[in-house]
N, C-alpha and C. Protein backbone atom coordinates (compact mmCIF):
# COMPACT_ATOMS: atom_id res chain seq x y z
N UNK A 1 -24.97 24.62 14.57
CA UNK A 1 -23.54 24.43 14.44
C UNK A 1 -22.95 24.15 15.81
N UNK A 2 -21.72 22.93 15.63
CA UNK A 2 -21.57 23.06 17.53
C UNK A 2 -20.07 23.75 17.39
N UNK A 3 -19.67 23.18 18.48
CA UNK A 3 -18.33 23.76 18.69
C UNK A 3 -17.10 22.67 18.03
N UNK A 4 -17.00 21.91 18.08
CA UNK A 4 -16.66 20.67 17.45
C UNK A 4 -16.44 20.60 15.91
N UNK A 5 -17.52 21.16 15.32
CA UNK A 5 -17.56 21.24 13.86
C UNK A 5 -16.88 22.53 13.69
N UNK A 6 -16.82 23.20 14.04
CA UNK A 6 -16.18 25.03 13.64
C UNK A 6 -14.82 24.91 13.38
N UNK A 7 -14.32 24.48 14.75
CA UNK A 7 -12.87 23.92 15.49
C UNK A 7 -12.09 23.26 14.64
N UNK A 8 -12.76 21.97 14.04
CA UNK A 8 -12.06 21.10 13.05
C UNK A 8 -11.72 21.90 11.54
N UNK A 9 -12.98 22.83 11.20
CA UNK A 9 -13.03 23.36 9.96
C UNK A 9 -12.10 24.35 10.03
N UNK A 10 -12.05 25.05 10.68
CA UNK A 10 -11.41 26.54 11.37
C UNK A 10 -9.50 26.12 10.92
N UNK A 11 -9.45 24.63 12.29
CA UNK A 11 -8.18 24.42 11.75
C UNK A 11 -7.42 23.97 10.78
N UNK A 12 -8.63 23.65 9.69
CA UNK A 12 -8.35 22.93 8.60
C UNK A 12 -7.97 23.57 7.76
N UNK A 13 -8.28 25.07 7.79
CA UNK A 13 -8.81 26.13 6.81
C UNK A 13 -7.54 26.59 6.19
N UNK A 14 -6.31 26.66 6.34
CA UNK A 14 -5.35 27.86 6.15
C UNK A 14 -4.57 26.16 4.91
N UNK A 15 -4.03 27.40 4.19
CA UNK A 15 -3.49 26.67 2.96
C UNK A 15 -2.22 25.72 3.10
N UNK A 16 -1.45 25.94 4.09
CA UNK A 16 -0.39 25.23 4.94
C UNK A 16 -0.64 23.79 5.58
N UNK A 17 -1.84 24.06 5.94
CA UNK A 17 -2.33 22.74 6.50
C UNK A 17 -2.86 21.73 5.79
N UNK A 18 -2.28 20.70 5.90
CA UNK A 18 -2.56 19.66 4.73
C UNK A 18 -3.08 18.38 5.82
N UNK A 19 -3.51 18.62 6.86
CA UNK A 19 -4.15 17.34 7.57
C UNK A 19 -4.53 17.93 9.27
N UNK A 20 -5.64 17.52 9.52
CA UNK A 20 -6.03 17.81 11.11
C UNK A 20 -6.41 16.14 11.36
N UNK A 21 -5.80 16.20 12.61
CA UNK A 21 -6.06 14.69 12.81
C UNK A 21 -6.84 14.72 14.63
N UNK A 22 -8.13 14.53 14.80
CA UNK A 22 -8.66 15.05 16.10
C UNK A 22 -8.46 14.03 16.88
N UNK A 23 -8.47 13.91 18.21
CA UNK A 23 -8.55 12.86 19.07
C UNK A 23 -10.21 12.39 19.44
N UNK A 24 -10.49 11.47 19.79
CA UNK A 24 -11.05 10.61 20.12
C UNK A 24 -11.26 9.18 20.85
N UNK A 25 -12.03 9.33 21.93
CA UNK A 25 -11.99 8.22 23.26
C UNK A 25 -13.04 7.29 22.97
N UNK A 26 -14.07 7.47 21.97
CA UNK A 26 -15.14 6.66 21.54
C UNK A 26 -15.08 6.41 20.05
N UNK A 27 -15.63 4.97 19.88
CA UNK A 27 -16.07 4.83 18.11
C UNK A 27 -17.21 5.86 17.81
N UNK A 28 -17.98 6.12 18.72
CA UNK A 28 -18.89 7.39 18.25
C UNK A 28 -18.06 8.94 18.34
N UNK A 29 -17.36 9.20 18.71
CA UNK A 29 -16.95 10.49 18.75
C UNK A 29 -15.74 10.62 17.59
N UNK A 30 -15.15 9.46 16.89
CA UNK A 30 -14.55 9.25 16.19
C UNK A 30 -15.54 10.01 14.82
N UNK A 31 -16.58 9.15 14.59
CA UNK A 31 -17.77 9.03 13.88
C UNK A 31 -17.91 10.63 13.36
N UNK A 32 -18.30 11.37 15.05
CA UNK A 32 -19.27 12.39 14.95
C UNK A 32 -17.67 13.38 14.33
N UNK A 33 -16.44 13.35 14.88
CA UNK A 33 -15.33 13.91 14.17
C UNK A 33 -15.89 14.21 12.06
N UNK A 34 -16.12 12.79 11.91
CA UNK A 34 -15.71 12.53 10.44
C UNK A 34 -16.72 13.77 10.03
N UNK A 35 -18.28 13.03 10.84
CA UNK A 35 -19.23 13.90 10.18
C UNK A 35 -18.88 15.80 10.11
N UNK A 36 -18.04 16.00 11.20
CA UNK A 36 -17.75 17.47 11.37
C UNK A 36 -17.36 18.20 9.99
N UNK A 37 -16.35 17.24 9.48
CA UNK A 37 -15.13 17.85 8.15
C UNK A 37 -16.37 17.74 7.53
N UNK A 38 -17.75 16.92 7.39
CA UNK A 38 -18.59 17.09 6.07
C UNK A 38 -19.77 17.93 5.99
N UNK A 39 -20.02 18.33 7.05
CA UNK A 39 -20.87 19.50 7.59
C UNK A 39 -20.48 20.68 6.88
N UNK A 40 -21.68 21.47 5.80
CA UNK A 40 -21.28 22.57 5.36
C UNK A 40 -21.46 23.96 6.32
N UNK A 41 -20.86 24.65 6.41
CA UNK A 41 -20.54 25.60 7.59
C UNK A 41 -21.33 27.17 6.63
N UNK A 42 -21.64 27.87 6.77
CA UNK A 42 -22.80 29.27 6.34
C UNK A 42 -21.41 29.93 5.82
N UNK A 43 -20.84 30.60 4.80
CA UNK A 43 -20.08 31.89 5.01
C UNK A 43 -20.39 33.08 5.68
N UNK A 44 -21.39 33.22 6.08
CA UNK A 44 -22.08 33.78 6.97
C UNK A 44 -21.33 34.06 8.41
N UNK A 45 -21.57 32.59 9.07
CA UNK A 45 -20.91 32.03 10.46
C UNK A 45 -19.67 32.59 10.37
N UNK A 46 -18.57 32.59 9.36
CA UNK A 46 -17.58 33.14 9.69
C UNK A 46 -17.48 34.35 9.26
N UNK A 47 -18.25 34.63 8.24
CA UNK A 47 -18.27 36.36 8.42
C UNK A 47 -18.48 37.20 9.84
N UNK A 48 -19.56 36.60 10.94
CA UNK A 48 -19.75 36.81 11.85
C UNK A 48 -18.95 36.82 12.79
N UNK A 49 -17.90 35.70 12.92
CA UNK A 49 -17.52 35.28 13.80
C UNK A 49 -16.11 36.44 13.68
N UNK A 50 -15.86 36.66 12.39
CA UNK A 50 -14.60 38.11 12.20
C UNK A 50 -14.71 39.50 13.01
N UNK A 51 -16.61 39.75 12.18
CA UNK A 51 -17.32 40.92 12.60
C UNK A 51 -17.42 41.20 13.92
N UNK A 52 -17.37 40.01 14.75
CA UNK A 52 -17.45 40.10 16.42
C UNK A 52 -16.11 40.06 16.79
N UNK A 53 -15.30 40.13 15.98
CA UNK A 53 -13.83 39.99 16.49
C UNK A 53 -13.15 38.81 17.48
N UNK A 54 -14.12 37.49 16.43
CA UNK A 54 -13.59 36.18 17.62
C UNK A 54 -12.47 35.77 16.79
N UNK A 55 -12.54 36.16 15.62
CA UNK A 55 -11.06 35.35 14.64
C UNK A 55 -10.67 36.68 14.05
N UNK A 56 -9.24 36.45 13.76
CA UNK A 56 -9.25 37.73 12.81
C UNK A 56 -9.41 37.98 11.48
N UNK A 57 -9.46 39.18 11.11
CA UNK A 57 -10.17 39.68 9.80
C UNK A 57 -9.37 38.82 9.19
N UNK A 58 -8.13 38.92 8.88
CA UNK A 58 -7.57 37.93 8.04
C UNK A 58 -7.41 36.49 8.24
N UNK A 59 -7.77 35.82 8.77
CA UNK A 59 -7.88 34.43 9.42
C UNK A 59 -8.19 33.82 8.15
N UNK A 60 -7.80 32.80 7.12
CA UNK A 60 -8.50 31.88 6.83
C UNK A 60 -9.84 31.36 7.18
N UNK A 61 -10.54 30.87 6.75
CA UNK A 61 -11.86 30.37 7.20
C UNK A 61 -12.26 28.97 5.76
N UNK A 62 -12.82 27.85 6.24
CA UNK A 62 -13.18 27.11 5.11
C UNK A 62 -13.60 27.65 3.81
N UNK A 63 -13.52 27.17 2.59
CA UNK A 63 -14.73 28.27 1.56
C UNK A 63 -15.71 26.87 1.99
N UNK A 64 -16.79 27.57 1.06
CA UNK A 64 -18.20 26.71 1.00
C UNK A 64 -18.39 26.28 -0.13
């Protein structure tokens, strides 16, 4: 998982948000953006990522 893919999903996640639109300086980084939103993410990863106290317990998180 990188950092890139989390980031996009993460901000995508909450029910309010109806569009993330990322920047991009390359047709490949444009690309690797799209692939991010289609990348399935573990429920796991963000169970973890609560449990370590990097997001909070109540944070939204993508479903799977």
């Amino acid at each position: 998982m990188d950092l890139r893919t989390a980031a996009l999903q993460f901000a995508a996640a909450p029910a309010e948000v109806s569009g993330v639109i990322p920047g991009a300086h390359t047709v490949e980084q444009a690309v690797q953006n799209a692939q991010s939103f289609k990348t399935k993410i573990p429920a796991d990863f963000w169970r973890e990522l609560k449990h370590e106290k990097l997001i909070a317990e109540n944070a939204p998180v993508p479903m799977v």
